[in-house]
C-alpha atoms as a PDB file:
ATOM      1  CA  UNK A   1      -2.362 -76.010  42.283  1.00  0.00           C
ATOM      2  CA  UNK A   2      -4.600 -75.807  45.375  1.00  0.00           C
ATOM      3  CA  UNK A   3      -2.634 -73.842  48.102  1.00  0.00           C
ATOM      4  CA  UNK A   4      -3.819 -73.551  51.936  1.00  0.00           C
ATOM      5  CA  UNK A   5      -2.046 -70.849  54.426  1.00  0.00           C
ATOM      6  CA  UNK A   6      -2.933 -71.241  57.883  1.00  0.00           C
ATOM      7  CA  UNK A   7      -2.739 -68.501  60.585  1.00  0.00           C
ATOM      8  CA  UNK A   8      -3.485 -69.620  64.463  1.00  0.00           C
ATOM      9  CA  UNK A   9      -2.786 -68.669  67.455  1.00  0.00           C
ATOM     10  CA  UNK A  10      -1.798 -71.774  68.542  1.00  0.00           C
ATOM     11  CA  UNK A  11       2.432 -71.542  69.975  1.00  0.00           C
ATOM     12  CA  UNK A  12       4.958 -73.931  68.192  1.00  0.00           C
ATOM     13  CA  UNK A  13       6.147 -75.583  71.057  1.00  0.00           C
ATOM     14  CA  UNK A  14       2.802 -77.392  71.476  1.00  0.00           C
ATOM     15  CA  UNK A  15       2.648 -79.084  68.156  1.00  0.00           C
ATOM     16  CA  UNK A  16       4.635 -81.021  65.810  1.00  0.00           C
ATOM     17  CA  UNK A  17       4.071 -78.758  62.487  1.00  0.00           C
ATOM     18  CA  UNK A  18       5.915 -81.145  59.884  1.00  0.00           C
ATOM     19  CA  UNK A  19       2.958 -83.929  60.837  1.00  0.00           C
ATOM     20  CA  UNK A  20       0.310 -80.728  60.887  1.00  0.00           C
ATOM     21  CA  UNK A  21       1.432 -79.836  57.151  1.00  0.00           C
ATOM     22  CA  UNK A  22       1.522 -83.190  55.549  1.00  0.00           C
ATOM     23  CA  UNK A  23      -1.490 -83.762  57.320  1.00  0.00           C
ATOM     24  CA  UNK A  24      -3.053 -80.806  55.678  1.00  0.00           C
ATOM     25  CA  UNK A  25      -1.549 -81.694  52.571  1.00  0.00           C
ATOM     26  CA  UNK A  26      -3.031 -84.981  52.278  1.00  0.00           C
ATOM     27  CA  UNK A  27      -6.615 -83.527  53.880  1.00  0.00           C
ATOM     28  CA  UNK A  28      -6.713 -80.580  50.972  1.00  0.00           C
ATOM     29  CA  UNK A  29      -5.399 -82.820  48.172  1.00  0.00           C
ATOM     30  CA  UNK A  30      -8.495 -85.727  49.180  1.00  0.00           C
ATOM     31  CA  UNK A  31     -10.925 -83.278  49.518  1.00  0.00           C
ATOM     32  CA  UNK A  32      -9.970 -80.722  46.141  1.00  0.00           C
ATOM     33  CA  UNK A  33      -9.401 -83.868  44.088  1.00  0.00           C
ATOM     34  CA  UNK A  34      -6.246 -82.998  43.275  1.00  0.00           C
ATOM     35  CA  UNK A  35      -2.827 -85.009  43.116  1.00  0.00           C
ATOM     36  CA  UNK A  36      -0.978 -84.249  46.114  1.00  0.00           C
ATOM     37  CA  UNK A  37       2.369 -83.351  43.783  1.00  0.00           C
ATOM     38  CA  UNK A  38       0.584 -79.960  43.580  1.00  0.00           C
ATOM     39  CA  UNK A  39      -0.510 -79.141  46.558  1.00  0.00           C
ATOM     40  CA  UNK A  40       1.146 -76.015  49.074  1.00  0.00           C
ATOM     41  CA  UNK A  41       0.449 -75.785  52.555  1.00  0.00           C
ATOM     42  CA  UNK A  42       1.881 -73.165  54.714  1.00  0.00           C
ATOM     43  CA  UNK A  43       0.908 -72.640  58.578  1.00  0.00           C
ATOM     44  CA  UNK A  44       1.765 -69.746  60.729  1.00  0.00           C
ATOM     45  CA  UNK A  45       1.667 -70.614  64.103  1.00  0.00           C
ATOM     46  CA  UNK A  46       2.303 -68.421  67.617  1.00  0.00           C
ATOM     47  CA  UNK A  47       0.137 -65.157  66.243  1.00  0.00           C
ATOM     48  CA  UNK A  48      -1.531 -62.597  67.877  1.00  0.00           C
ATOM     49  CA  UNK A  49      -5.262 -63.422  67.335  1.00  0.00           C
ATOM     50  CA  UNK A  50      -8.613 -63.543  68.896  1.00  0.00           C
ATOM     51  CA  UNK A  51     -11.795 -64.252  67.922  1.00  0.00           C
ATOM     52  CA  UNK A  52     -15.171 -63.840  69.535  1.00  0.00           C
ATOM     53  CA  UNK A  53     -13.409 -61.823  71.812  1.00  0.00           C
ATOM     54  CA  UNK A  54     -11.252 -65.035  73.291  1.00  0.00           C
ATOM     55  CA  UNK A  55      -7.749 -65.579  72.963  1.00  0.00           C
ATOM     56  CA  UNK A  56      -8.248 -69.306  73.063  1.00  0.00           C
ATOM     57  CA  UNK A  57      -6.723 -71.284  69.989  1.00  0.00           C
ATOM     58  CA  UNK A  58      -8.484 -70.141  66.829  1.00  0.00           C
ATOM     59  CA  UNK A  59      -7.303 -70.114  63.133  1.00  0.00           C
ATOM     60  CA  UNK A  60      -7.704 -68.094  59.695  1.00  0.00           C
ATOM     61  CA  UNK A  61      -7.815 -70.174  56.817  1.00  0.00           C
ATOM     62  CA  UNK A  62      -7.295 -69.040  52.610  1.00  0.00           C
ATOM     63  CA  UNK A  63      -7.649 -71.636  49.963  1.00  0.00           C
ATOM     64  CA  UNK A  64      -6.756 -71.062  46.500  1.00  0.00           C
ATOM     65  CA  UNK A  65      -7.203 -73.305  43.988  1.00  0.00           C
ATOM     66  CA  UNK A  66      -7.665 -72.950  40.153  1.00  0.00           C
ATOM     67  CA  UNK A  67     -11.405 -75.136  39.906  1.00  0.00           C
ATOM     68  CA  UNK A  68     -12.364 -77.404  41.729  1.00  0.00           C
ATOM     69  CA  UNK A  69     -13.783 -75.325  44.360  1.00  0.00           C
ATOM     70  CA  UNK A  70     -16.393 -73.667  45.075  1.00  0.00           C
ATOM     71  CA  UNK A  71     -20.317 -74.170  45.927  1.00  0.00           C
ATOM     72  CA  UNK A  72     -20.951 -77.619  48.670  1.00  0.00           C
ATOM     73  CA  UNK A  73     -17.521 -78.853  47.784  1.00  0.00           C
ATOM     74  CA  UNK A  74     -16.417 -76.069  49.876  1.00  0.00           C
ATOM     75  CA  UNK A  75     -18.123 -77.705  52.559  1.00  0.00           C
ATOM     76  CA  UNK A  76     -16.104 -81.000  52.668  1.00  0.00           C
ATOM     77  CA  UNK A  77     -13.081 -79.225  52.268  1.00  0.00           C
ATOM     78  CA  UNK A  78     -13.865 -76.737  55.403  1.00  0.00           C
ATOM     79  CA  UNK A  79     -14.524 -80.044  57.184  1.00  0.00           C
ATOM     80  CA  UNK A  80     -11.017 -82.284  56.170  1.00  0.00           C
ATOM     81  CA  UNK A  81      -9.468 -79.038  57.392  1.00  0.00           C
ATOM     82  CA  UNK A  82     -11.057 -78.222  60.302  1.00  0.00           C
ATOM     83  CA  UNK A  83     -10.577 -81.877  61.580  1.00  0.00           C
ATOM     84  CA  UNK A  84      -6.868 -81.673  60.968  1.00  0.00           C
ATOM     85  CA  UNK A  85      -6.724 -78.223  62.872  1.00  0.00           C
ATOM     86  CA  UNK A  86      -8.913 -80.302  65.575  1.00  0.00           C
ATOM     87  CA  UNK A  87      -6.735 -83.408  65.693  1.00  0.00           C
ATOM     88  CA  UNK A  88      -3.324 -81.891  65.410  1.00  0.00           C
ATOM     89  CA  UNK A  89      -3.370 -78.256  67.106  1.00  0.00           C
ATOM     90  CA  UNK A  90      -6.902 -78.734  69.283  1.00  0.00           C
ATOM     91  CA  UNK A  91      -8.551 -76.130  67.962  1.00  0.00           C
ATOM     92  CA  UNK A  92     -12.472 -76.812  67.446  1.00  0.00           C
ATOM     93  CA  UNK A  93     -14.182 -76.062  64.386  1.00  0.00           C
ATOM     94  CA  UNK A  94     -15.872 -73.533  65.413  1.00  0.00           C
ATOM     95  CA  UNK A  95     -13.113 -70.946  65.850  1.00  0.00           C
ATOM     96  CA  UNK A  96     -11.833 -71.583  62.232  1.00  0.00           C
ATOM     97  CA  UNK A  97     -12.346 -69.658  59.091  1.00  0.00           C
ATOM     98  CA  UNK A  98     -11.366 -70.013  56.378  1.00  0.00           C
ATOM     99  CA  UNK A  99     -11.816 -68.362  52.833  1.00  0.00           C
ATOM    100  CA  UNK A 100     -11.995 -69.782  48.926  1.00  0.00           C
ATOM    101  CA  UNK A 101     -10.576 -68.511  45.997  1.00  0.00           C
ATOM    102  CA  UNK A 102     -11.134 -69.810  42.571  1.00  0.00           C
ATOM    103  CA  UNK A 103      -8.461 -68.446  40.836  1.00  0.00           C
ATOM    104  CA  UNK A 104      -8.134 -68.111  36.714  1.00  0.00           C
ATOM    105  CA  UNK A 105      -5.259 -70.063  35.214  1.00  0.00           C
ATOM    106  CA  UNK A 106      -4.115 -66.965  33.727  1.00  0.00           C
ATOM    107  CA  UNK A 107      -3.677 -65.619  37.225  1.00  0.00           C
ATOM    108  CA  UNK A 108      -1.408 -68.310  38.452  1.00  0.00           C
ATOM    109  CA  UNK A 109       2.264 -68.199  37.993  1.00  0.00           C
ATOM    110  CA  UNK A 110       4.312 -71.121  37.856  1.00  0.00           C
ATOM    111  CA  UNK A 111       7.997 -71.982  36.294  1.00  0.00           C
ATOM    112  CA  UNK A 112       8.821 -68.934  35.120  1.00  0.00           C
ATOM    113  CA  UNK A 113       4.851 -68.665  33.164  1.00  0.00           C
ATOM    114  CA  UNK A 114       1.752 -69.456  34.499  1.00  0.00           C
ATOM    115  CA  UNK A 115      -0.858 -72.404  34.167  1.00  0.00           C
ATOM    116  CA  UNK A 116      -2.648 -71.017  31.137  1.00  0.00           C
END
């Protein structure tokens, strides 16, 4: 049940964010190896942020998944959702972070229970 939340400082009115999210979607399901039925993707668009002391368009990342994270895999995942961020809202790499969380099944609710 990988899910991504996206915070940038990137306004609404200069991107479409249905195509952003099922373009995230498709990146974070690809790159976690999961079936896309069970991935969440939320973005947050138009906040106050800066990095590196810039106001330019930047972005905060969290990805929670229960396995299948973790180590280099986190690597290909940074990059399928950095070059979403890149293609869709023009922010560069760079300015993107974005933290993993392996989370226990146990920890996970879901209908009314949770995954374990």
């Amino acid at each position: 049940m990988p899910t991504l939340v996206i915070q940038t400082n990137v306004p609404s009115d200069r991107i479409k964010e249905s195509d952003t999210l099922r373009a995230l979607s498709k990146a974070v399901s690809a790159s976690v190896g999961k079936p896309e039925q069970w991935v969440m993707c939320s973005l947050h668009t138009g906040k106050s942020m800066i990095y590196g002391g810039s106001e330019e368009a930047c972005a905060f990342g969290y990805l929670m998944s229960i396995g299948s994270i973790g180590g280099d895999k986190n690597k290909k995942i940074s990059a399928a959702i950095c070059e979403v961020l890149t293609a869709k809202l023009g922010i560069p790499a760079a300015r993107v972070y974005i933290e993993f969380s392996d989370a226990k099944a146990s920890d996970v609710g879901w209908n009314g229970a949770t995954f374990a």
